[in-house]
N, C-alpha and C. Protein backbone atom coordinates (compact mmCIF):
# COMPACT_ATOMS: atom_id res chain seq x y z
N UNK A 1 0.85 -1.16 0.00
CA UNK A 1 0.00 0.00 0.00
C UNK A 1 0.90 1.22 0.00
N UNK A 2 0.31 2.12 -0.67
CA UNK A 2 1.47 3.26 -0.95
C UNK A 2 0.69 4.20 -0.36
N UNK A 3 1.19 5.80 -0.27
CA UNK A 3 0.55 6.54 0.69
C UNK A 3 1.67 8.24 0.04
N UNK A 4 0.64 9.05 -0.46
CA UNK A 4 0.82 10.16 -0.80
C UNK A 4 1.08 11.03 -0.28
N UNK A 5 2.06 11.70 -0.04
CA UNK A 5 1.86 13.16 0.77
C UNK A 5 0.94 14.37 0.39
N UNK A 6 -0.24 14.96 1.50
CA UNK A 6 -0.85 16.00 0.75
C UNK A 6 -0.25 17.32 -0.03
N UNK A 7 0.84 17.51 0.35
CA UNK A 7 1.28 18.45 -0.67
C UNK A 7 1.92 18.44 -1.46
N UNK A 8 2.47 19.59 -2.47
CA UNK A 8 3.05 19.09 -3.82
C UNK A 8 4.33 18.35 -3.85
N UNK A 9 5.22 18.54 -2.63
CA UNK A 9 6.49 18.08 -2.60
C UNK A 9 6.32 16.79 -3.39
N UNK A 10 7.38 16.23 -4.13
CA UNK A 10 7.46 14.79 -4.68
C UNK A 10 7.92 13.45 -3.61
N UNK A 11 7.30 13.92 -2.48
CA UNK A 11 7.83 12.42 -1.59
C UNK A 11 6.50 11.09 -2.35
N UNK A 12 7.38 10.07 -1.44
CA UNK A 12 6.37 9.21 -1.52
C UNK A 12 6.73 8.22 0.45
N UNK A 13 5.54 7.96 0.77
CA UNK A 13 5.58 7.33 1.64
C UNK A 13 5.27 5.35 1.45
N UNK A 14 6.31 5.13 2.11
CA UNK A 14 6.44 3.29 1.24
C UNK A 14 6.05 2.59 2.53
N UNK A 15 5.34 1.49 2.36
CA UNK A 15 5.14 0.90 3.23
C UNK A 15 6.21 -0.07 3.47
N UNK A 16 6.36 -0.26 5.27
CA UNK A 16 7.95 -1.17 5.41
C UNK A 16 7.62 -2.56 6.37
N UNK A 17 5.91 -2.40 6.35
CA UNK A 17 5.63 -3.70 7.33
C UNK A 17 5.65 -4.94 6.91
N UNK A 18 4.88 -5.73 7.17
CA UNK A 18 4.20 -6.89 6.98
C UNK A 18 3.67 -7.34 5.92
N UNK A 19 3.10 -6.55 5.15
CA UNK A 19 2.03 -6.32 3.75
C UNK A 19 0.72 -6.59 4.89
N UNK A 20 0.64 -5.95 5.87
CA UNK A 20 -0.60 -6.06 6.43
C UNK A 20 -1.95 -5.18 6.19
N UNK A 21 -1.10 -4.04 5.63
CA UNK A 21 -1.44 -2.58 5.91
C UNK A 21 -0.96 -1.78 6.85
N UNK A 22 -0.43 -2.37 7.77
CA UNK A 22 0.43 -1.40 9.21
C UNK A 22 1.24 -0.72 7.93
N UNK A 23 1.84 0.38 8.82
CA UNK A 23 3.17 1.40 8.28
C UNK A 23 4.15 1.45 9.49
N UNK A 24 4.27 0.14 9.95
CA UNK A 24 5.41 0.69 10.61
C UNK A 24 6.53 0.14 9.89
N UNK A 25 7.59 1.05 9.84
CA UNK A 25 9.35 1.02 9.69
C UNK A 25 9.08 1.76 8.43
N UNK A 26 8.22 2.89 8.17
CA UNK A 26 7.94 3.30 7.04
C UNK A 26 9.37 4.51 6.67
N UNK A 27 9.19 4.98 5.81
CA UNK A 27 10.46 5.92 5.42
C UNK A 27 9.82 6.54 4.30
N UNK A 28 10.32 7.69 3.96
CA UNK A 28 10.06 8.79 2.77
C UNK A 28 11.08 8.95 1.87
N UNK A 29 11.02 8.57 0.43
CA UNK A 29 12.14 8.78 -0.30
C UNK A 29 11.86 10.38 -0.83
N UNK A 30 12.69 10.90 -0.80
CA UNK A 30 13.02 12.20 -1.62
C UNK A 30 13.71 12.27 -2.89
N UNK A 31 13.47 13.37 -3.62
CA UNK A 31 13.71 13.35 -5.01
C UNK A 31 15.19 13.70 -4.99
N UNK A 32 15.52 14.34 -4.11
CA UNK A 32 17.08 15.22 -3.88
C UNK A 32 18.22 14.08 -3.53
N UNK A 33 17.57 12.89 -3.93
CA UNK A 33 18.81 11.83 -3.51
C UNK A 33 19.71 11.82 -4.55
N UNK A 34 21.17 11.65 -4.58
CA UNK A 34 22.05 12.17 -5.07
C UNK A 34 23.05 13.55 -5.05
N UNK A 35 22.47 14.67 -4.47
CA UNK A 35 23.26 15.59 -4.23
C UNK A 35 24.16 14.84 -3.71
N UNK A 36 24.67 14.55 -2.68
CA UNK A 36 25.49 14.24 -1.59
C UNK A 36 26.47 13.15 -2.58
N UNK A 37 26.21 13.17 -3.86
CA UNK A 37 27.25 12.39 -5.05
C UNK A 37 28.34 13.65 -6.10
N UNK A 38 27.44 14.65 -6.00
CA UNK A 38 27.72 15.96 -6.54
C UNK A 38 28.61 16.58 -5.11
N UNK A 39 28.33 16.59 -3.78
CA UNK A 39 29.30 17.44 -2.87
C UNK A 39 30.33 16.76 -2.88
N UNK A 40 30.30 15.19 -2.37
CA UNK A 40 31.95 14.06 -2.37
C UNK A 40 32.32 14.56 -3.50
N UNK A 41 32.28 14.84 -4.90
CA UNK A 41 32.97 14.89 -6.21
C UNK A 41 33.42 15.97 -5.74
N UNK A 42 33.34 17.55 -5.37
CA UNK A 42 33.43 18.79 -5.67
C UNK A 42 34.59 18.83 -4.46
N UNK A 43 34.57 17.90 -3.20
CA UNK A 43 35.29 18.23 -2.06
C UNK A 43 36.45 16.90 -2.75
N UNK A 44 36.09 16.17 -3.64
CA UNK A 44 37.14 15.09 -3.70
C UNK A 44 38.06 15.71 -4.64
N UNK A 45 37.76 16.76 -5.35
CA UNK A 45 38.58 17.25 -6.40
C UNK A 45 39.57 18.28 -5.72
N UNK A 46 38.55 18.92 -4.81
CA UNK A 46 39.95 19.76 -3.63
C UNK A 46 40.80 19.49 -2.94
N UNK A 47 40.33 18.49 -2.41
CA UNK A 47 41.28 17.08 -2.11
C UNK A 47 42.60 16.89 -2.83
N UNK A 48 42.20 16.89 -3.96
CA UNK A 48 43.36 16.33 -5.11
C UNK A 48 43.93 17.26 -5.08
N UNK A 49 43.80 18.39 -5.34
CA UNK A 49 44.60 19.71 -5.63
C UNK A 49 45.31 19.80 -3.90
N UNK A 50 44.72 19.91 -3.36
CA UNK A 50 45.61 20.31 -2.07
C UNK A 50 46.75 19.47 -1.98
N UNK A 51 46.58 17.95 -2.08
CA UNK A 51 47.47 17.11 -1.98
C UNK A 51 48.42 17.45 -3.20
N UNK A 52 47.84 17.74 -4.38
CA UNK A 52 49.04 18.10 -5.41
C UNK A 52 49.82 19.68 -5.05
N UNK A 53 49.43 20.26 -4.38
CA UNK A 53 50.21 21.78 -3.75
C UNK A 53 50.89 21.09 -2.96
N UNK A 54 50.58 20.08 -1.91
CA UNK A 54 51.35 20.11 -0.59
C UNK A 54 52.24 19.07 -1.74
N UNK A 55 52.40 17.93 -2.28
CA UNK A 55 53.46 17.00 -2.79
C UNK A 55 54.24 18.27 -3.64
N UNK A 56 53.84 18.73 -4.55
CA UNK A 56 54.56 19.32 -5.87
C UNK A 56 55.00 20.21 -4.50
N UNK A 57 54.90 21.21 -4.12
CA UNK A 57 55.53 22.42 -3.41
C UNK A 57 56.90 21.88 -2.11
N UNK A 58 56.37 20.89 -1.76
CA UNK A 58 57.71 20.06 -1.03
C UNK A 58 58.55 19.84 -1.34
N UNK A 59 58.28 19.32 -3.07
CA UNK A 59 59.69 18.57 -3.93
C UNK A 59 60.18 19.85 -3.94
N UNK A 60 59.58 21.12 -4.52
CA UNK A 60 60.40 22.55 -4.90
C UNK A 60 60.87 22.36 -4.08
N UNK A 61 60.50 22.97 -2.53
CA UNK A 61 61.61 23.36 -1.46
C UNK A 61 62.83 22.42 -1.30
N UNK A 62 62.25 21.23 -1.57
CA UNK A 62 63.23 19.95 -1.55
C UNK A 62 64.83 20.33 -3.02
N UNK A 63 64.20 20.52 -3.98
CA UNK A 63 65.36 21.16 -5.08
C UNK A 63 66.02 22.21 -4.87
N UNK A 64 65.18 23.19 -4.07
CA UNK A 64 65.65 24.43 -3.92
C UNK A 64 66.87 24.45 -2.38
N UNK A 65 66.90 23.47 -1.55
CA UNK A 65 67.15 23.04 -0.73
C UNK A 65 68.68 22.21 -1.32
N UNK A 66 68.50 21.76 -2.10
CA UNK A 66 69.26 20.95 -2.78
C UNK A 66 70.66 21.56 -3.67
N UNK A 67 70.13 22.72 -4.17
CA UNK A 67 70.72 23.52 -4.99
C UNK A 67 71.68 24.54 -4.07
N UNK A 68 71.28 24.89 -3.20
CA UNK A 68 71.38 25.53 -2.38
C UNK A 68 72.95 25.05 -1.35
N UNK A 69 72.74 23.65 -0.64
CA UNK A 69 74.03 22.87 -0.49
C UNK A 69 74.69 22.65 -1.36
N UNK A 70 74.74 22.35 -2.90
CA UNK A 70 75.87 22.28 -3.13
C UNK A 70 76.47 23.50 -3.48
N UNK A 71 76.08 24.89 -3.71
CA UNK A 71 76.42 26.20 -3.96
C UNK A 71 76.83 26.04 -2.58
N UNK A 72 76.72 25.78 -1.26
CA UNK A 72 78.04 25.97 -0.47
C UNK A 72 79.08 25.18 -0.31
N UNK A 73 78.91 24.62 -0.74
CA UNK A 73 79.73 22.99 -0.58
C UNK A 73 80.75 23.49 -2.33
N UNK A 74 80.37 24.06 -3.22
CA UNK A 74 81.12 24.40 -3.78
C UNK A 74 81.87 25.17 -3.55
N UNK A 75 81.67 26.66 -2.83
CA UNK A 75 82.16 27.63 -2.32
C UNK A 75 82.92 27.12 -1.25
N UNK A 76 82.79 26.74 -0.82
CA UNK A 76 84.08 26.07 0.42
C UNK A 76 85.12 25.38 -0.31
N UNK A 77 84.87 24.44 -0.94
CA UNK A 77 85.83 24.02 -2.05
C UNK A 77 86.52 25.22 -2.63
N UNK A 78 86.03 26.35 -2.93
CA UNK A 78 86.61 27.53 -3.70
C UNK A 78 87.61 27.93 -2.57
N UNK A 79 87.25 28.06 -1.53
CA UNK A 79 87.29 29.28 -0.70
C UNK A 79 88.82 28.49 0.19
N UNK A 80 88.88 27.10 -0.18
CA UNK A 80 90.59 26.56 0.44
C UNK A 80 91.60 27.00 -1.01
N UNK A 81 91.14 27.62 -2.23
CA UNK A 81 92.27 28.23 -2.86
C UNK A 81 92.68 29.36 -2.73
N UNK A 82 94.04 29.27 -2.02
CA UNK A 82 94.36 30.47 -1.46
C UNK A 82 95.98 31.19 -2.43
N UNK A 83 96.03 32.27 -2.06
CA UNK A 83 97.29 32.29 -3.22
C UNK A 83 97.86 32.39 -2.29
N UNK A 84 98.82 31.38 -2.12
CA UNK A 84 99.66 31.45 -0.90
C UNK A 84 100.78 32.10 -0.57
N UNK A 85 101.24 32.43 -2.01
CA UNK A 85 102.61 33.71 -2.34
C UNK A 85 102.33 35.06 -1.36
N UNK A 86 100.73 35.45 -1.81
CA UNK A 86 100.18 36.56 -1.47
C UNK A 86 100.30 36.64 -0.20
N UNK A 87 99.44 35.75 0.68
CA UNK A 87 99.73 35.40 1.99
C UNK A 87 101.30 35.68 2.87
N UNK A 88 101.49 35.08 2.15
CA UNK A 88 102.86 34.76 2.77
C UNK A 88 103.68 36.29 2.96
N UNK A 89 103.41 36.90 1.96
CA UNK A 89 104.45 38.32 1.72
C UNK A 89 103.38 39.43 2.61
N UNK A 90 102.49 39.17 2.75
CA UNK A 90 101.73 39.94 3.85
C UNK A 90 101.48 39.50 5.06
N UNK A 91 102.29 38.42 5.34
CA UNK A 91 102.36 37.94 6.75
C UNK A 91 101.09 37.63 7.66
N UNK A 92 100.51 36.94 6.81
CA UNK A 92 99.03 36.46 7.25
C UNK A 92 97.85 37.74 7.02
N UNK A 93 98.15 38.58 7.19
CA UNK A 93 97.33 39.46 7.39
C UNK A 93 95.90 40.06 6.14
N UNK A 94 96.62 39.04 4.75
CA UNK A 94 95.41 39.28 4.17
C UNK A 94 95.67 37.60 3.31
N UNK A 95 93.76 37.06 3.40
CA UNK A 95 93.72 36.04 2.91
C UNK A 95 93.21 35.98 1.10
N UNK A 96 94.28 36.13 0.75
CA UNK A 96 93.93 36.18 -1.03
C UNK A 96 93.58 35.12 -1.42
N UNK A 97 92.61 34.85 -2.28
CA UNK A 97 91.52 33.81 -3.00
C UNK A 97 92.25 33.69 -4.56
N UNK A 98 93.05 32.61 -4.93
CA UNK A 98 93.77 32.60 -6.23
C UNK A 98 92.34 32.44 -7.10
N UNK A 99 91.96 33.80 -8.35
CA UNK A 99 90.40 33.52 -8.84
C UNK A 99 90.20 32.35 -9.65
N UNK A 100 91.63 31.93 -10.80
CA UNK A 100 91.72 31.15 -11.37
C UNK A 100 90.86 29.77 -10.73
N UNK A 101 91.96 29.11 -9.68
CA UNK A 101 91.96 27.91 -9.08
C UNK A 101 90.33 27.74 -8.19
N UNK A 102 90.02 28.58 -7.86
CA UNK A 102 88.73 28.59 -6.96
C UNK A 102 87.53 28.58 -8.04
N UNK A 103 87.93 29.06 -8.78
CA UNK A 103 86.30 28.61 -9.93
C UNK A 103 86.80 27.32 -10.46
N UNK A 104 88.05 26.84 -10.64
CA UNK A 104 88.25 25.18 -11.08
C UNK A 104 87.45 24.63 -10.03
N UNK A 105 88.02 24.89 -8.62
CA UNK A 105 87.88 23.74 -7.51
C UNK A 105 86.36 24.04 -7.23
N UNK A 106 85.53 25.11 -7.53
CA UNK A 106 84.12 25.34 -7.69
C UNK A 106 83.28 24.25 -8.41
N UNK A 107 83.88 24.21 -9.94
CA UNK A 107 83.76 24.28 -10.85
C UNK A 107 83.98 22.48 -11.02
N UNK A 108 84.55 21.79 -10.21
CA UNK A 108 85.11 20.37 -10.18
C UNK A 108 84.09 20.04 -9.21
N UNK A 109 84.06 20.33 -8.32
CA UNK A 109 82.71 20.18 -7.32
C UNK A 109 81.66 20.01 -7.93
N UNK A 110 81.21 20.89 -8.41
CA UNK A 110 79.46 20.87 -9.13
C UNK A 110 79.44 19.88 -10.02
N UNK A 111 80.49 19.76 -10.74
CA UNK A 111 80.84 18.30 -11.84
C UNK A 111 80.72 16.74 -11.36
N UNK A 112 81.27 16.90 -10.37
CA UNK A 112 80.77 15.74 -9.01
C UNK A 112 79.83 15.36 -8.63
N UNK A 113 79.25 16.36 -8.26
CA UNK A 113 78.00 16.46 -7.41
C UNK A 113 76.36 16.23 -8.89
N UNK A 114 77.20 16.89 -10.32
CA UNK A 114 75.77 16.83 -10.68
C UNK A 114 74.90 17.99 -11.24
N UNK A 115 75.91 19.05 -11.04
CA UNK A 115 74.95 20.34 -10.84
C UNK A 115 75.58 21.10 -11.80
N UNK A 116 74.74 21.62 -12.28
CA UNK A 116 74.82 22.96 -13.34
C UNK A 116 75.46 24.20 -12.43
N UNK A 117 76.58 25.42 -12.45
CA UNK A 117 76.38 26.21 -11.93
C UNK A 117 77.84 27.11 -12.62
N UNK A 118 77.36 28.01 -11.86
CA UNK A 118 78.81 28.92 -12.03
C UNK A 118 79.46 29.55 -10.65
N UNK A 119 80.66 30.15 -10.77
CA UNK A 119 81.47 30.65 -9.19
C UNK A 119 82.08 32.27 -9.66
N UNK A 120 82.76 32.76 -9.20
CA UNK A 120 82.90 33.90 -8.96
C UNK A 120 83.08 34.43 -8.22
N UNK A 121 84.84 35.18 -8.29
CA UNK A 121 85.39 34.97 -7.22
C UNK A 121 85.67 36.83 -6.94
N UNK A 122 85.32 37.65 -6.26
CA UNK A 122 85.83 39.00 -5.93
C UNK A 122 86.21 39.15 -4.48
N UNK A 123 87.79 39.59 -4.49
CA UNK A 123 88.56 39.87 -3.15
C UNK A 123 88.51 38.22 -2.40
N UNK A 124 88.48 38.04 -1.29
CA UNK A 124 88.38 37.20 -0.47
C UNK A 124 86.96 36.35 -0.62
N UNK A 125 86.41 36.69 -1.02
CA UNK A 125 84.57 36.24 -1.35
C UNK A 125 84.44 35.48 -2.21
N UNK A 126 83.69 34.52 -2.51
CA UNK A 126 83.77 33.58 -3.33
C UNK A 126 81.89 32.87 -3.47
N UNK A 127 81.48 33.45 -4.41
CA UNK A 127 79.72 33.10 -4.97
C UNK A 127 79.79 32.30 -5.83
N UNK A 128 79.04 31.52 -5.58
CA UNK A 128 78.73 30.14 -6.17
C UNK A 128 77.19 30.19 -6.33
N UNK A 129 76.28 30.01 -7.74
CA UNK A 129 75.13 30.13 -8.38
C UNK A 129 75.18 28.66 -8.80
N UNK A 130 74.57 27.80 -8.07
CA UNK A 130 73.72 26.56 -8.86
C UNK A 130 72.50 26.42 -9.74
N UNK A 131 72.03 25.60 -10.59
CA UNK A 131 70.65 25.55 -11.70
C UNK A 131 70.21 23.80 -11.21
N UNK A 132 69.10 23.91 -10.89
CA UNK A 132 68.45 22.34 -10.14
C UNK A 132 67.06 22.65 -11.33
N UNK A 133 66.89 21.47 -12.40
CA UNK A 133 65.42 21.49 -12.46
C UNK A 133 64.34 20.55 -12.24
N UNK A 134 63.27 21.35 -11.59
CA UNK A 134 62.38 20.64 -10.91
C UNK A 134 61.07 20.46 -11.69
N UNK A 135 60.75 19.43 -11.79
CA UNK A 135 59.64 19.04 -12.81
C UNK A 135 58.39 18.34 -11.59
N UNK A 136 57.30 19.25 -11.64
CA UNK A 136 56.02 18.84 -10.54
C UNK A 136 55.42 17.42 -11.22
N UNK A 137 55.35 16.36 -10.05
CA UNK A 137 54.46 15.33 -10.72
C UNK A 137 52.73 15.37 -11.02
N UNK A 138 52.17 15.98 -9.88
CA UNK A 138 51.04 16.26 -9.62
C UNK A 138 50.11 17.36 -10.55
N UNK A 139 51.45 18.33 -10.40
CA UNK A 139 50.21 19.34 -11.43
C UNK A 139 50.92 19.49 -12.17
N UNK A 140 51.03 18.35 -12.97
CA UNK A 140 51.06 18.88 -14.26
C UNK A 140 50.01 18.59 -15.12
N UNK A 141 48.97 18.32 -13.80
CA UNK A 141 47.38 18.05 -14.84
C UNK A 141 47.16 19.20 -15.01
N UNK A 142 47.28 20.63 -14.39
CA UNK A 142 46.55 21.98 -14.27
C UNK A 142 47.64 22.97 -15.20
N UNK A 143 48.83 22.15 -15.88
CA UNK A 143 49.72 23.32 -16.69
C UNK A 143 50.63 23.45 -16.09
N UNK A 144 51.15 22.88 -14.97
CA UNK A 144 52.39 23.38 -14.19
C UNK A 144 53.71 22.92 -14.93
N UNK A 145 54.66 23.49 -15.81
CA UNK A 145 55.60 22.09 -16.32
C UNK A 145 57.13 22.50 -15.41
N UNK A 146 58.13 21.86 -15.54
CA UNK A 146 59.53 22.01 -15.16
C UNK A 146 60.04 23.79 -15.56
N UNK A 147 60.58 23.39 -13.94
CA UNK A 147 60.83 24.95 -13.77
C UNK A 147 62.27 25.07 -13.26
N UNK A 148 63.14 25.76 -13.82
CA UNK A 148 64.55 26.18 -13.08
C UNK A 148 64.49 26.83 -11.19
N UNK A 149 65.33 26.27 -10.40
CA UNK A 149 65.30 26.57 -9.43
C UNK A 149 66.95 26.58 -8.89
N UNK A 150 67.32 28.24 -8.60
CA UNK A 150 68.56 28.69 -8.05
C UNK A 150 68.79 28.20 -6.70
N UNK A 151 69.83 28.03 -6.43
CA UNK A 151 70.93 27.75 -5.16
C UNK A 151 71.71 28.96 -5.42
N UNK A 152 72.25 29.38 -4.22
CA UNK A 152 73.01 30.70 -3.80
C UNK A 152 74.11 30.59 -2.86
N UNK A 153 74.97 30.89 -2.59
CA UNK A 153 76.12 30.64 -1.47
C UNK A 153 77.02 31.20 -1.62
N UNK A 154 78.18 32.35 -0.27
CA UNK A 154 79.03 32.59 -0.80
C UNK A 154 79.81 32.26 0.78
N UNK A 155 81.41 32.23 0.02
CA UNK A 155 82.20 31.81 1.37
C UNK A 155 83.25 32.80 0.97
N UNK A 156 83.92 33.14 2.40
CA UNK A 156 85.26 34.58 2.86
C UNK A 156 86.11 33.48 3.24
N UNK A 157 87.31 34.22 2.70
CA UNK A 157 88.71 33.34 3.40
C UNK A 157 88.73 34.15 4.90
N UNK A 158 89.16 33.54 5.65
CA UNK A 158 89.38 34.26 6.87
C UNK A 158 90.88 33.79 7.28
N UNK A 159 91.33 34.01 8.51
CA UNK A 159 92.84 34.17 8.85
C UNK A 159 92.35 33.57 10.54
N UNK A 160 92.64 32.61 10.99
CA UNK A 160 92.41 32.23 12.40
C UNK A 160 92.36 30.54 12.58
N UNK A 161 92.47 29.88 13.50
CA UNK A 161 92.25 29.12 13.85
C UNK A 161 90.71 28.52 14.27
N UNK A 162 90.82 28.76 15.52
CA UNK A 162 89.44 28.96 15.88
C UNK A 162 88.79 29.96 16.15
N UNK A 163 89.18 31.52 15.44
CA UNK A 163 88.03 32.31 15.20
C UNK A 163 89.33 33.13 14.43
N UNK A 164 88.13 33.83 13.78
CA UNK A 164 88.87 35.12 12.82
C UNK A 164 89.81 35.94 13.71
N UNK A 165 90.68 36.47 13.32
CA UNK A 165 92.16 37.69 13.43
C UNK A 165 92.04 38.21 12.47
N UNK A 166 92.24 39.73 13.10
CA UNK A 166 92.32 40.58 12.39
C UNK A 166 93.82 40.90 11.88
């Protein structure tokens, strides 16, 4: 036995007994069934994207992180070529950076290691520029493609043991 609602809404009331005619365990279907297939889709797709920001944006920091050590790790390598003539005739007092040898020993490093970069050497100072590229797995459903990401580092000769002298 079926059972109408008086107003226009589109329910229907179903019978859930016995087939006696009782209505008990009865229930009302509604027409609006399915939204709640349309909200999971709309929150499952944000889902995806968030997880593709938080994975893809980690690896960056992760390259950029990456690039970054060996631009010092090169520069330290730079920064033990010292012109030792120079040194020597100034009686410690100034630590000269031979420019030649410190962009080799830069320059031999990054070759090692893997890495694209360049060095550059002014006075005692010694900058080292790495190139890491990072290609997103995730979004590259939305257009994101491989992107260059810099490393930076620079190292000073200093004069001391365990701390700088002037």
């Amino acid at each position: 036995m079926t059972f109408t609602e008086p107003d226009a809404h589109p329910a229907v009331l179903t019978e859930g007994g016995s087939g006696d005619g009782t209505c008990r365990g009865s229930r009302v279907e509604r027409a609006d069934e399915g939204n709640l297939s349309l909200f999971v889709a709309v929150i499952a797709v944000a889902l995806l994207a968030v997880i593709g920001l938080a994975y893809d944006g980690a690896a960056k920091v992760q390259a950029t992180q990456q690039a970054d050590l060996a631009a010092a790790e090169a520069a330290r390598a730079a920064g033990q070529e010292l012109n030792v003539g120079t040194a020597i005739l100034t009686s410690g007092r100034s630590t000269p950076i031979d420019p030649a040898a410190a962009a080799a020993a830069a320059n031999r490093y990054l070759a090692a290691a893997g890495m694209n970069g360049s060095a550059a050497v002014t006075g005692e100072t010694v900058t080292v520029t790495t190139r890491v590229q990072w290609r997103p797995v995730l979004l590259t459903v939305v257009g994101v493609g491989p992107q260059a990401v810099e490393g930076h580092a620079t190292a000073r000769a200093a004069n001391g043991i365990t701390e700088e002298t002037p």
